[in-house]
N, C-alpha and C. Protein backbone atom coordinates (compact mmCIF):
# COMPACT_ATOMS: atom_id res chain seq x y z
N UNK A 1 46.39 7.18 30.10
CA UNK A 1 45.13 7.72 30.52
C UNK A 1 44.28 8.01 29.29
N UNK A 2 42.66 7.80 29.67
CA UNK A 2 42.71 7.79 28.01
C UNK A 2 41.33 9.10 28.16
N UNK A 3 41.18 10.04 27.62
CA UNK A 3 40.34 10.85 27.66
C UNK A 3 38.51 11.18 26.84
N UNK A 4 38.19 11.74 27.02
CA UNK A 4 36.47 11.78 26.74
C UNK A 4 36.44 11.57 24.96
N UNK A 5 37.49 12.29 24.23
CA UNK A 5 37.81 12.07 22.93
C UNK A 5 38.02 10.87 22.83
N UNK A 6 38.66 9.99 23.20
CA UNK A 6 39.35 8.89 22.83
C UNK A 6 37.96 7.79 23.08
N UNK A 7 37.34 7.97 23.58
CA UNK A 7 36.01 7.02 23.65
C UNK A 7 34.48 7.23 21.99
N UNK A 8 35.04 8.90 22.18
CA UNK A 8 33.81 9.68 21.06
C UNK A 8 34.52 9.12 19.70
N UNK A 9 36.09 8.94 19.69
CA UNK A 9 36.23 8.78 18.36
C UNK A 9 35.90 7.27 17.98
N UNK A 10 35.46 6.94 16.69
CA UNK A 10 34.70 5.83 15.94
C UNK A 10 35.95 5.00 15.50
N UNK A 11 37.09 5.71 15.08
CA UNK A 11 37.63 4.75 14.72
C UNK A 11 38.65 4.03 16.48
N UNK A 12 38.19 3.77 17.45
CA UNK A 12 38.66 3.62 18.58
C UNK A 12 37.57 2.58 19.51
N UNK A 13 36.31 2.65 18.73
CA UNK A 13 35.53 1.88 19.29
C UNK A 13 35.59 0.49 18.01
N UNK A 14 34.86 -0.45 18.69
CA UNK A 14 34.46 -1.70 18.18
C UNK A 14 33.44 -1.40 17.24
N UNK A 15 33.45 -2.19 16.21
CA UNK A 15 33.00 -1.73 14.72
C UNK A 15 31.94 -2.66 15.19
N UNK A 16 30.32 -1.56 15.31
CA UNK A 16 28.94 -2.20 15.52
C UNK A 16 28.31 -1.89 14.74
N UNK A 17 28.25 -1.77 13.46
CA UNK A 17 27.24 -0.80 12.50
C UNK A 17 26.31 -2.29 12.00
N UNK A 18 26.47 -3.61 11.96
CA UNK A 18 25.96 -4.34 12.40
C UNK A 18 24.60 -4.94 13.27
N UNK A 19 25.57 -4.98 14.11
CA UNK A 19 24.42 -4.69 15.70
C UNK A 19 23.51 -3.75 15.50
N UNK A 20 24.08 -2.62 15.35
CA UNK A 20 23.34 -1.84 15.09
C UNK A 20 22.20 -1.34 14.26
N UNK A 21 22.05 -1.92 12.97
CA UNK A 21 20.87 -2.68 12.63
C UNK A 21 19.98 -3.70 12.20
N UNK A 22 20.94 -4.66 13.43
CA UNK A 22 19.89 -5.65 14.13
C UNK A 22 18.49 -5.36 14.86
N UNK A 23 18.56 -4.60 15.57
CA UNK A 23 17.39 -4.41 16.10
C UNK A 23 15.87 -3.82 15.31
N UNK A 24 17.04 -2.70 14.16
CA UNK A 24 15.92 -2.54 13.39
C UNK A 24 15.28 -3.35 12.18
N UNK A 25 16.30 -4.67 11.96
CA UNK A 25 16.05 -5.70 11.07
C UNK A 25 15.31 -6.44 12.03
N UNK A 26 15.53 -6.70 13.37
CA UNK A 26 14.30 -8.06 14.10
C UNK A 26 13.27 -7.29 14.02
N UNK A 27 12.87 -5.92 14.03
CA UNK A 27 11.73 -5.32 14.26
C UNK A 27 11.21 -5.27 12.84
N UNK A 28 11.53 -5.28 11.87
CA UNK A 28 10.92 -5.17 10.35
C UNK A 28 10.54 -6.79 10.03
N UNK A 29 11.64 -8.02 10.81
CA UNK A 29 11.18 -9.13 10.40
C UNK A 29 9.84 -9.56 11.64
N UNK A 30 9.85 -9.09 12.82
CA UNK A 30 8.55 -9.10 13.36
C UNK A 30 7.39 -9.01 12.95
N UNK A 31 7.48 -7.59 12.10
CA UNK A 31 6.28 -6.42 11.27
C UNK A 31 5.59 -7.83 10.03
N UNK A 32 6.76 -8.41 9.80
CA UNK A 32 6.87 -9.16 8.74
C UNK A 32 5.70 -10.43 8.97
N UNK A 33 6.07 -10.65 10.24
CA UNK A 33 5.91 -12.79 10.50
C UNK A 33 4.21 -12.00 11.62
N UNK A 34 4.16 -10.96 11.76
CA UNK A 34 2.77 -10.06 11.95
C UNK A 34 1.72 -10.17 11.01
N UNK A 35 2.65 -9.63 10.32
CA UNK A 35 1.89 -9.16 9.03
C UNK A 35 1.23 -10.46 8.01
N UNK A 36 2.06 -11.61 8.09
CA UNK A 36 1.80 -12.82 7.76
C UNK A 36 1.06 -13.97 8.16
N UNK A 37 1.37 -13.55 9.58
CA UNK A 37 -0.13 -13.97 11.09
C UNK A 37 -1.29 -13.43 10.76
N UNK A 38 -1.65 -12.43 10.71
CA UNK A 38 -2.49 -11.81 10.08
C UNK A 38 -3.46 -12.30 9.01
N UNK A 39 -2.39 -12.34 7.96
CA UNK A 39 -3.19 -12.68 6.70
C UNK A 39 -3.42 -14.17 6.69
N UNK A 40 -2.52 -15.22 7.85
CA UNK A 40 -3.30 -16.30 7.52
C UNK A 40 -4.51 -16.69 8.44
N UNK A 41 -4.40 -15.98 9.05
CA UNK A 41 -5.64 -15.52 10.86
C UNK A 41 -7.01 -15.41 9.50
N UNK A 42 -6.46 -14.86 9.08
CA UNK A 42 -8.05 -14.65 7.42
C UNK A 42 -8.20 -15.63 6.93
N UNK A 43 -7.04 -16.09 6.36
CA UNK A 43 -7.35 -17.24 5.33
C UNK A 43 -7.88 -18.39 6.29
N UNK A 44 -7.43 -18.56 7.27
CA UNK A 44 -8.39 -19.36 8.40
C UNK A 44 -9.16 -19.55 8.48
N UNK A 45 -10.46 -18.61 8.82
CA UNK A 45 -11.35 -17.96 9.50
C UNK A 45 -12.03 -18.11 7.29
N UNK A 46 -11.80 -17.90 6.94
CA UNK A 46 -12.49 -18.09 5.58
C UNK A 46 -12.69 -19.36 4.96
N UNK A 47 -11.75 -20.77 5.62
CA UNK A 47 -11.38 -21.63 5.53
C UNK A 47 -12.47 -22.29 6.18
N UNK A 48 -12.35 -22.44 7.33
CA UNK A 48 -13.49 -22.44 8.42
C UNK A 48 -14.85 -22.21 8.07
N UNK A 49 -15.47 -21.20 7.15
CA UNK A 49 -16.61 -20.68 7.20
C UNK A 49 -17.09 -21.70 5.76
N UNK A 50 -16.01 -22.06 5.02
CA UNK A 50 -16.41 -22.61 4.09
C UNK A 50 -16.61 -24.47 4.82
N UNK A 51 -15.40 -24.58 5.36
CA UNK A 51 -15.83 -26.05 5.53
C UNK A 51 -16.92 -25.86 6.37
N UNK A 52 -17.64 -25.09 7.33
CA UNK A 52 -19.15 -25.18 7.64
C UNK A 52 -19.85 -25.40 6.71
N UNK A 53 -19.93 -24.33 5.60
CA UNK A 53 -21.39 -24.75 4.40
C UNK A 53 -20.59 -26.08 3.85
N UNK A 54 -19.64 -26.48 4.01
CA UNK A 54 -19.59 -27.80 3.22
C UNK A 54 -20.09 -28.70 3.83
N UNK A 55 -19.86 -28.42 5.39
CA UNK A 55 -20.78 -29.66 6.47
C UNK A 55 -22.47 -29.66 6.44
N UNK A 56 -22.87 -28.40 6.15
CA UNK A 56 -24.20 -28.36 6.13
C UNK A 56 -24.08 -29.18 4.70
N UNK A 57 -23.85 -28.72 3.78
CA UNK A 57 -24.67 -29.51 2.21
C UNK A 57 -24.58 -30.92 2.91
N UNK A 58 -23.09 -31.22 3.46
CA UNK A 58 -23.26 -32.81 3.58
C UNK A 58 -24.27 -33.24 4.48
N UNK A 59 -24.50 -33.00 5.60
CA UNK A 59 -25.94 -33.11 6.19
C UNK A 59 -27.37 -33.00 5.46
N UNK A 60 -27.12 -32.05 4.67
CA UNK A 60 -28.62 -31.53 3.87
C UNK A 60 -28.75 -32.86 2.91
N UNK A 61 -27.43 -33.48 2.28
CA UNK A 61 -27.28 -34.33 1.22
C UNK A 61 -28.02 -35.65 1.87
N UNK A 62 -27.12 -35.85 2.83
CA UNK A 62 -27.52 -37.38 3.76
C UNK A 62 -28.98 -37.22 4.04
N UNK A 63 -29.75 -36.15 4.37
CA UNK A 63 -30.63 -36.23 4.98
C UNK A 63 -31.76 -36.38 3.72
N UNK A 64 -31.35 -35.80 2.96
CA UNK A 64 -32.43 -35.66 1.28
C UNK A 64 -32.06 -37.78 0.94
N UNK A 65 -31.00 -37.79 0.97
CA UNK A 65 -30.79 -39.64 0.54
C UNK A 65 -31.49 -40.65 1.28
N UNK A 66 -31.26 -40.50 2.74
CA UNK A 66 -32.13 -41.15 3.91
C UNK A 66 -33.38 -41.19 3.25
N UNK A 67 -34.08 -40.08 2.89
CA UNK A 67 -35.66 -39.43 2.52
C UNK A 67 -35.52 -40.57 1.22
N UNK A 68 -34.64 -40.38 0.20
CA UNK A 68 -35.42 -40.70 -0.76
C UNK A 68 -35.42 -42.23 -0.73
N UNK A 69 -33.82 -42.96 0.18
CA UNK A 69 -34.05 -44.48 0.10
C UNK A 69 -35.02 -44.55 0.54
N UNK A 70 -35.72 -44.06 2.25
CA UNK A 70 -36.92 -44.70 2.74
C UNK A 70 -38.41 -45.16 1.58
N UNK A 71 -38.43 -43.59 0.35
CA UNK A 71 -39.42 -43.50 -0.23
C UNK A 71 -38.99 -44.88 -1.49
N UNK A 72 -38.04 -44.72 -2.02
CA UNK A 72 -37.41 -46.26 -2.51
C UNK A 72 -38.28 -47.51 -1.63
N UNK A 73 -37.80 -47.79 -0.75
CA UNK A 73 -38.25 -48.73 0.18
C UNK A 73 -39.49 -49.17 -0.09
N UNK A 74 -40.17 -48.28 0.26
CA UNK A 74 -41.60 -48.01 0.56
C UNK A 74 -42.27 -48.61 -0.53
N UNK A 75 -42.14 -47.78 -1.90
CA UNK A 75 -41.94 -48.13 -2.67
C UNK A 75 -41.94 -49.73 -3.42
N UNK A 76 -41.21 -50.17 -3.13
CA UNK A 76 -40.69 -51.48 -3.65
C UNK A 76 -41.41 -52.61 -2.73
N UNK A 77 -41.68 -52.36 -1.37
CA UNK A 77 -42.35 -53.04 -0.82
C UNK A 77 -43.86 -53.24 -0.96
N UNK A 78 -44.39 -51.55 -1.33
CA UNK A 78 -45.52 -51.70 -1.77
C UNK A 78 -46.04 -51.78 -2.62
């Protein structure tokens, strides 16, 4: 028969000190791969804002070249 002691004592149970901080290691590597979501959620979003002004210059560029072959053209024809 085995009594309320015999369950409380540690050396009688299954050795979990392990397990036991597992949960608080998945929760620190969560905090972690968060915390890293995060910072690339930025670097994104900064990434993004730049390849816009890079699409505008390239538009602004094409559109100034268009201008100046036509005036070339023009030019040469006349």
């Amino acid at each position: 028969m085995t009594t309320s002691s015999d369950h409380a004592d540690p050396s009688t149970q299954p050795e979990d000190t392990g397990t036991n901080l597992l949960p608080e290691q998945a929760r620190a590597t969560v905090e972690e791969i968060k915390a890293d979501n995060a910072a690339l959620e930025e670097q994104n979003q900064i990434v993004e804002a730049q390849a816009e002004a890079v699409a505008e210059q390239a538009r602004q560029l094409a559109e100034v070249t268009e201008e100046v072959l036509e005036e070339l053209r023009e030019n040469h024809e006349g």
